[in-house]
C-alpha atoms as a PDB file:
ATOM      1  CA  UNK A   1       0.000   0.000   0.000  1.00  0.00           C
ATOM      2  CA  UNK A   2       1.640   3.307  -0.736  1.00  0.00           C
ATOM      3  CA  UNK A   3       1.517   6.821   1.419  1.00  0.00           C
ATOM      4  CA  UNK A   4      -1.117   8.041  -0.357  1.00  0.00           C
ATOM      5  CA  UNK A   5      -3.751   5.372   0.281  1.00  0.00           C
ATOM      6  CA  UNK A   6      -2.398   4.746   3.875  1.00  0.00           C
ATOM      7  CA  UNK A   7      -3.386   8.834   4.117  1.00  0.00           C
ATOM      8  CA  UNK A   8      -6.964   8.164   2.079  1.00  0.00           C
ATOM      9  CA  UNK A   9      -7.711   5.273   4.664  1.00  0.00           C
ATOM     10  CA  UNK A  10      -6.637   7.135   7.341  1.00  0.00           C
ATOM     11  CA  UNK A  11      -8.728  10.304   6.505  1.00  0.00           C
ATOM     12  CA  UNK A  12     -12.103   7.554   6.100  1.00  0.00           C
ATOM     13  CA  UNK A  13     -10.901   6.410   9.672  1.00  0.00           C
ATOM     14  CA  UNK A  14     -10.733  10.195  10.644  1.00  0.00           C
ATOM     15  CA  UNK A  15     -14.559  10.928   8.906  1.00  0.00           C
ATOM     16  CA  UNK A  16     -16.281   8.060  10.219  1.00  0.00           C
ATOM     17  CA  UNK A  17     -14.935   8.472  13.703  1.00  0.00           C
ATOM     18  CA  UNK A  18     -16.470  12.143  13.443  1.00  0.00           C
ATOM     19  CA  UNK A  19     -19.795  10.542  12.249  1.00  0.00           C
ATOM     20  CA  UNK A  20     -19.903   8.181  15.167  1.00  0.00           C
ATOM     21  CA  UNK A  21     -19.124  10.528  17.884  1.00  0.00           C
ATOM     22  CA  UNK A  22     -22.014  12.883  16.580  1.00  0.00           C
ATOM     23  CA  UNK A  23     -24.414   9.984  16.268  1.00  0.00           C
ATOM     24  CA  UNK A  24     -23.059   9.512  20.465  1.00  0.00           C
ATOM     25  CA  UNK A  25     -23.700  12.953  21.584  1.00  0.00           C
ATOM     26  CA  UNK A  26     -26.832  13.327  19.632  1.00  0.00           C
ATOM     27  CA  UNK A  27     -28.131  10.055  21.646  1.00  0.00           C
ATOM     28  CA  UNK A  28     -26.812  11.627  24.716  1.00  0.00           C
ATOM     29  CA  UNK A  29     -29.013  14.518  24.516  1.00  0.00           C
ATOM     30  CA  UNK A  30     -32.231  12.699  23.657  1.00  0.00           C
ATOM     31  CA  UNK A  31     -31.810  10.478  26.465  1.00  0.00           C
ATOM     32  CA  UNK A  32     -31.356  14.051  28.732  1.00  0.00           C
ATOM     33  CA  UNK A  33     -34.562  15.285  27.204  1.00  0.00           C
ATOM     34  CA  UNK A  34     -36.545  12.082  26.917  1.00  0.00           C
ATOM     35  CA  UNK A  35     -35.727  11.826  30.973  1.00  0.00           C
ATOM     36  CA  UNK A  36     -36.307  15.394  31.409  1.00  0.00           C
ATOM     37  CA  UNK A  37     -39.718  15.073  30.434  1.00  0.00           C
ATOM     38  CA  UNK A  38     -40.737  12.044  31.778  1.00  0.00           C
ATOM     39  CA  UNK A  39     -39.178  12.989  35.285  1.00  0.00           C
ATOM     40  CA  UNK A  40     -41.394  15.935  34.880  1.00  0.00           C
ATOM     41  CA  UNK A  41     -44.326  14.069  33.876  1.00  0.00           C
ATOM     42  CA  UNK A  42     -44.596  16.236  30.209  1.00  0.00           C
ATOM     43  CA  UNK A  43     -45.060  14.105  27.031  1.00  0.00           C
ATOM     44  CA  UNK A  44     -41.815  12.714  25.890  1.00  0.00           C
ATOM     45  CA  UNK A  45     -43.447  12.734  22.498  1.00  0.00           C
ATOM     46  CA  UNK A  46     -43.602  16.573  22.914  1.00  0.00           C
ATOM     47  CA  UNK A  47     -40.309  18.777  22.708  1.00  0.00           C
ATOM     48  CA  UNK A  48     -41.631  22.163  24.368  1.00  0.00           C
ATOM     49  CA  UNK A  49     -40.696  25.396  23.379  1.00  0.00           C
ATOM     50  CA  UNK A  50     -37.978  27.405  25.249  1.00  0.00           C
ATOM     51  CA  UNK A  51     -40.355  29.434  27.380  1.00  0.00           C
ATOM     52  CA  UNK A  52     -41.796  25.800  28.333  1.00  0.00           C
ATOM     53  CA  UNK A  53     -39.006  24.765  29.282  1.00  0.00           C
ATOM     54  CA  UNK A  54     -37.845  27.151  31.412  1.00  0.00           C
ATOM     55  CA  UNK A  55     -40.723  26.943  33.455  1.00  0.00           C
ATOM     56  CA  UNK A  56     -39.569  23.809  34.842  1.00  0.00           C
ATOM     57  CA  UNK A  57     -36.541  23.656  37.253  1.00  0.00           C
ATOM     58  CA  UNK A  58     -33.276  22.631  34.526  1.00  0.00           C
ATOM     59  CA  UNK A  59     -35.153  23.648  31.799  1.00  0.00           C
ATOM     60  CA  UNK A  60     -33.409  26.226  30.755  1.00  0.00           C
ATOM     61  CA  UNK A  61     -29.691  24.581  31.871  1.00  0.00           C
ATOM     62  CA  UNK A  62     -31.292  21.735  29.165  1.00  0.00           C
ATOM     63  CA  UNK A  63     -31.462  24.445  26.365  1.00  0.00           C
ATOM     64  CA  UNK A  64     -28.161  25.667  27.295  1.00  0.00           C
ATOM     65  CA  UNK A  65     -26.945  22.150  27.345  1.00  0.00           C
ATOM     66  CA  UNK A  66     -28.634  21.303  23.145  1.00  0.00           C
ATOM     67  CA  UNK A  67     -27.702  25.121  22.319  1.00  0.00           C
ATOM     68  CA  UNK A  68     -23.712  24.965  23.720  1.00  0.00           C
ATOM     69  CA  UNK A  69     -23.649  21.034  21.608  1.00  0.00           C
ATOM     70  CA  UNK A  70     -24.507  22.942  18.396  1.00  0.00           C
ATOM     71  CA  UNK A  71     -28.015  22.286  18.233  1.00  0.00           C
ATOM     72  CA  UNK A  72     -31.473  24.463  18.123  1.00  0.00           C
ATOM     73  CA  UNK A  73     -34.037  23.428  19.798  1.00  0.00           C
ATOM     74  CA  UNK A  74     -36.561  23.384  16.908  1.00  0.00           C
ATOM     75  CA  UNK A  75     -33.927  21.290  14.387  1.00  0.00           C
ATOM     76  CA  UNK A  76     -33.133  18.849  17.196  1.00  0.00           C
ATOM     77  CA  UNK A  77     -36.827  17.907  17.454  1.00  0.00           C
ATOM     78  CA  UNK A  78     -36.511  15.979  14.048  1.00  0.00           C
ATOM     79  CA  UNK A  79     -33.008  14.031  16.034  1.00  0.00           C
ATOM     80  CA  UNK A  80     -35.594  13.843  18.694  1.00  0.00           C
ATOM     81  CA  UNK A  81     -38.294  12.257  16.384  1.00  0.00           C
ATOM     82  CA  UNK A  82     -35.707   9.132  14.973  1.00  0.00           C
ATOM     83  CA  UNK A  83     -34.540   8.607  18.715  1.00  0.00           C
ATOM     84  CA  UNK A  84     -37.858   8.194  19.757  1.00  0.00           C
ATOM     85  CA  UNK A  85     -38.652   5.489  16.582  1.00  0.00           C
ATOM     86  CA  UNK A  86     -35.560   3.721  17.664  1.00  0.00           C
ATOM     87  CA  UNK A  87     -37.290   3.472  21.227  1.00  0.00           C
ATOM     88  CA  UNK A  88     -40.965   2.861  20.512  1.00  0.00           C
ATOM     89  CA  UNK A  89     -41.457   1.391  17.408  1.00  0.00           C
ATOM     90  CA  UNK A  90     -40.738  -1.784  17.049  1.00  0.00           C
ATOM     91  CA  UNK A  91     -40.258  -3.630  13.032  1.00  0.00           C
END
């Protein structure tokens, strides 16, 4: 194998690496908002606005938490949605 592949393969390695640790921290914070909810007896199936949340105690440290990880609130609802097929609906 010359350099040049070794430094394609390694660049793949590099990119899905990136991939995976995205697909970890976006499961991290649907499991923090999935338990946020339930522990405060809201509809998991229901991400609330920003003024919702902050009417609960950590709601707004929760937005802070999805805002300082790179994500809005109203795009994550659509990671929200698939983590919530991968925990309800079963094929």
């Amino acid at each position: 194998m010359d350099k040049r592949s070794m430094r394609g393969n390694q660049m793949n390695e590099k990119i899905h690496f990136a991939k995976y640790m995205r697909i970890v921290k976006e499961i991290e914070l649907c499991e923090k908002v999935h338990s946020f909810l339930l522990r405060h007896e809201k509809n998991p199936f229901h991400v609330m606005s920003i003024d919702e949340f902050g009417k609960l105690k950590g709601g707004f440290y929760l937005v802070k938490q999805l805002s300082q990880a790179g994500y809005a609130l109203k795009p994550f609802r659509k990671i929200y949605a698939d983590y919530l097929q991968t925990q309800y609906v079963k094929s």
